[in-house]
C-alpha atoms as a PDB file:
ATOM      1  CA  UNK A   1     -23.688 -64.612  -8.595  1.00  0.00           C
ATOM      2  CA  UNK A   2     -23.720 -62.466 -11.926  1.00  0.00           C
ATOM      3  CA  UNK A   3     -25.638 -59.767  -9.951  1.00  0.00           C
ATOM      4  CA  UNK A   4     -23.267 -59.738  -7.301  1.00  0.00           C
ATOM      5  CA  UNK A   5     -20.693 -58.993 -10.095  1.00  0.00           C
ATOM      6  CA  UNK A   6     -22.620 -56.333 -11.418  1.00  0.00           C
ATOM      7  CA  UNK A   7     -23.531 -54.863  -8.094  1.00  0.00           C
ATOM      8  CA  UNK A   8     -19.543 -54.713  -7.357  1.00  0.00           C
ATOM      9  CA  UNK A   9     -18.674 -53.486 -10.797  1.00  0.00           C
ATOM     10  CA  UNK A  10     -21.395 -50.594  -9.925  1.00  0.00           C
ATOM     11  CA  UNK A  11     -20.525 -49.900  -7.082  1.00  0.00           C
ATOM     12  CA  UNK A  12     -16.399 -49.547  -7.640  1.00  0.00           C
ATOM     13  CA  UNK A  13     -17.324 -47.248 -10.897  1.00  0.00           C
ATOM     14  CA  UNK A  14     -19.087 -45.498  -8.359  1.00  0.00           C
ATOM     15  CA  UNK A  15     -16.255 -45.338  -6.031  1.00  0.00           C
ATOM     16  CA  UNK A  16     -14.048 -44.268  -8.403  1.00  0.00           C
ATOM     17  CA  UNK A  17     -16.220 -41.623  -9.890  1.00  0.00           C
ATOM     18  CA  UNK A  18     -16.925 -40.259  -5.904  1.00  0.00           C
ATOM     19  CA  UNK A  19     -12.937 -40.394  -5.479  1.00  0.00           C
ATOM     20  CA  UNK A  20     -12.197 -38.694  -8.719  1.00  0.00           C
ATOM     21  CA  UNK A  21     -14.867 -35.899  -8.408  1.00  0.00           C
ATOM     22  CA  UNK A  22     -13.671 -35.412  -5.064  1.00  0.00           C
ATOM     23  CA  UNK A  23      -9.669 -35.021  -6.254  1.00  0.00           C
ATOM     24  CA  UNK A  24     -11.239 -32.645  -9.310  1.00  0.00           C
ATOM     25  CA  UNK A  25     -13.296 -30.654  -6.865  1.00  0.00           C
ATOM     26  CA  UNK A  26     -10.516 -30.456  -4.595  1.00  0.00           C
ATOM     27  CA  UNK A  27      -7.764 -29.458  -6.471  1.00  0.00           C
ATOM     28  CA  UNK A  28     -10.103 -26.612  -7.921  1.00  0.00           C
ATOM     29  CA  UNK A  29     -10.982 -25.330  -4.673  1.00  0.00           C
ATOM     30  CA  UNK A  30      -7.062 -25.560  -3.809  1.00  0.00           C
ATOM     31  CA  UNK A  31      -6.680 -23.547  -6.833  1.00  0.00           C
ATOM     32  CA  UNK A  32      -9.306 -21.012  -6.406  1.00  0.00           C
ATOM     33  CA  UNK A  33      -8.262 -20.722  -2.668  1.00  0.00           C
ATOM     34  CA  UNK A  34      -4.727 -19.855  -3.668  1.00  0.00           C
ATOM     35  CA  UNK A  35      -5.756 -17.319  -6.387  1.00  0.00           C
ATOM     36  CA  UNK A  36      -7.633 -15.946  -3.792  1.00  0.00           C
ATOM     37  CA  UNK A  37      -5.214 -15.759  -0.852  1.00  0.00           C
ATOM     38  CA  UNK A  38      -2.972 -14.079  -3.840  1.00  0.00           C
ATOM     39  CA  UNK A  39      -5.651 -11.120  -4.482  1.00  0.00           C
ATOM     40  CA  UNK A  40      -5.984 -10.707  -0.200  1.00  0.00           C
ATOM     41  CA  UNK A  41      -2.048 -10.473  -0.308  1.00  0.00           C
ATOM     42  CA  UNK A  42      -1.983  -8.411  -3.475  1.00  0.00           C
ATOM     43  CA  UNK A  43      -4.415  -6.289  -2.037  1.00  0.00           C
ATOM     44  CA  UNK A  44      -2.811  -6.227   1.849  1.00  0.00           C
ATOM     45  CA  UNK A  45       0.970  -5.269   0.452  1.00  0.00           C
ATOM     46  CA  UNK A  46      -1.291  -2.452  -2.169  1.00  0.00           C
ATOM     47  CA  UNK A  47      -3.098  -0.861   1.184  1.00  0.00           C
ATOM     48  CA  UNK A  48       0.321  -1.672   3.134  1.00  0.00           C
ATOM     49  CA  UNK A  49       1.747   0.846   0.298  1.00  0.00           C
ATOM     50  CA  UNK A  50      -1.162   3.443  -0.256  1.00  0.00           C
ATOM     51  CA  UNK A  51      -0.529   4.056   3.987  1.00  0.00           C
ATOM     52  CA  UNK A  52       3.100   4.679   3.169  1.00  0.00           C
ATOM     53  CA  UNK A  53       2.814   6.773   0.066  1.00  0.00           C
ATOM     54  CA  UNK A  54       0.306   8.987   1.981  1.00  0.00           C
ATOM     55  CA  UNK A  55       2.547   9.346   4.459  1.00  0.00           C
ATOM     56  CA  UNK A  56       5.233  10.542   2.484  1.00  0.00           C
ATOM     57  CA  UNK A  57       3.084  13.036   1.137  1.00  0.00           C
ATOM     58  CA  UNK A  58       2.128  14.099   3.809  1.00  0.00           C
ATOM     59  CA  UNK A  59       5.216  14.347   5.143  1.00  0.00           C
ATOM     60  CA  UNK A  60       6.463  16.146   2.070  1.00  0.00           C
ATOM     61  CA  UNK A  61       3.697  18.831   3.096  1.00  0.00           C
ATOM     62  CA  UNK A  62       4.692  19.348   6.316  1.00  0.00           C
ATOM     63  CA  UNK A  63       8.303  19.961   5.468  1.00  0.00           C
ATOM     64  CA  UNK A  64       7.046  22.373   2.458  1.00  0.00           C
ATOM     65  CA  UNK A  65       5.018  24.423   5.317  1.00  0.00           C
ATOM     66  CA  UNK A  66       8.018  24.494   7.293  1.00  0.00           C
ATOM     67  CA  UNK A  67      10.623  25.332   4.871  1.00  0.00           C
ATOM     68  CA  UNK A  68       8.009  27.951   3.592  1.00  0.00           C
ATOM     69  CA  UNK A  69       7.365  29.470   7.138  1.00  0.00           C
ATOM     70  CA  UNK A  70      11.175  29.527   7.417  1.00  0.00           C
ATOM     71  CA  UNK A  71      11.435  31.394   4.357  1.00  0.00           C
ATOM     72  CA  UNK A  72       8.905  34.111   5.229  1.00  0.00           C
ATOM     73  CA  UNK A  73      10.791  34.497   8.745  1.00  0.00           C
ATOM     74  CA  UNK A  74      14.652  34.809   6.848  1.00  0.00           C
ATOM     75  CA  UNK A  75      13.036  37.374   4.516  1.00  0.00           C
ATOM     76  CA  UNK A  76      11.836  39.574   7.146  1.00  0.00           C
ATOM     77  CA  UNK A  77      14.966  38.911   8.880  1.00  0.00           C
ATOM     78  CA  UNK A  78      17.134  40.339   5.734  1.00  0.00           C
ATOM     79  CA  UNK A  79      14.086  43.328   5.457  1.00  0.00           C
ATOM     80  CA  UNK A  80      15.005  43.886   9.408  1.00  0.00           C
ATOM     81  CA  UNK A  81      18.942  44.267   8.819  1.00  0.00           C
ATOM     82  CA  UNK A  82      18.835  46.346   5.451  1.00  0.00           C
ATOM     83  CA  UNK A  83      16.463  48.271   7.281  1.00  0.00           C
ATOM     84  CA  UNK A  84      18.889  48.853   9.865  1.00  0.00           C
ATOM     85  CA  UNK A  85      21.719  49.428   7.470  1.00  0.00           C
ATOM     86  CA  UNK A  86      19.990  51.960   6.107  1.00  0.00           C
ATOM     87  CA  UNK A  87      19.655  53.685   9.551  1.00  0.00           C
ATOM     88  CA  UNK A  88      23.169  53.254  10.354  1.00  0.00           C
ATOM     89  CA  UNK A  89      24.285  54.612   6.877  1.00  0.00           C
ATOM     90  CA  UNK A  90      22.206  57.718   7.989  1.00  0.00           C
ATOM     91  CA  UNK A  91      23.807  58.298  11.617  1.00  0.00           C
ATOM     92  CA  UNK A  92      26.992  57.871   9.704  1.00  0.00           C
ATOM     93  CA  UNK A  93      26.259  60.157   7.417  1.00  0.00           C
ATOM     94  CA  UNK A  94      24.777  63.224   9.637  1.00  0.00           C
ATOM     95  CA  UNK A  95      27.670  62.924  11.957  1.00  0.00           C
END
């Protein structure tokens, strides 16, 4: 019987070496999952806001073109009526 002893003692310090690896290994591939689901969220809200920022620039450009082209148009506007001032100054003038 003393080697049935020992064979049991074996094999529960082998049991409970299996069982406690397992629970290590475990909770450090729970850990290193989680750290990494944190860098694929970190890195899905960073994309989330380089797609937003680039869309406010680029729809800062858009209203820059616009406000420029509207700009050019109310200057040549103004050149239009101070040129016609001028020509009504002129009939006023002669007659």
């Amino acid at each position: 019987m003393p080697g049935t002893e020992f064979q049991l003692t074996i094999f529960v310090f082998l049991f409970i070496s299996f069982v406690s690896g397992w629970a290590f290994g475990y909770f450090i591939d729970r850990r290193y999952l989680k750290s990494k689901m944190i860098k694929k969220d970190v890195l899905k809200e960073y994309s989330l806001i380089k797609k937003e920022r680039d869309a406010l620039v680029k729809e800062i450009i858009e209203t820059k073109e616009h406000l420029l082209k509207r700009e050019t148009q109310l200057s040549e506007e103004i050149k239009i009526m101070k040129d016609g001032l001028k020509l009504l100054r002129k009939k006023n003038t002669i007659s």
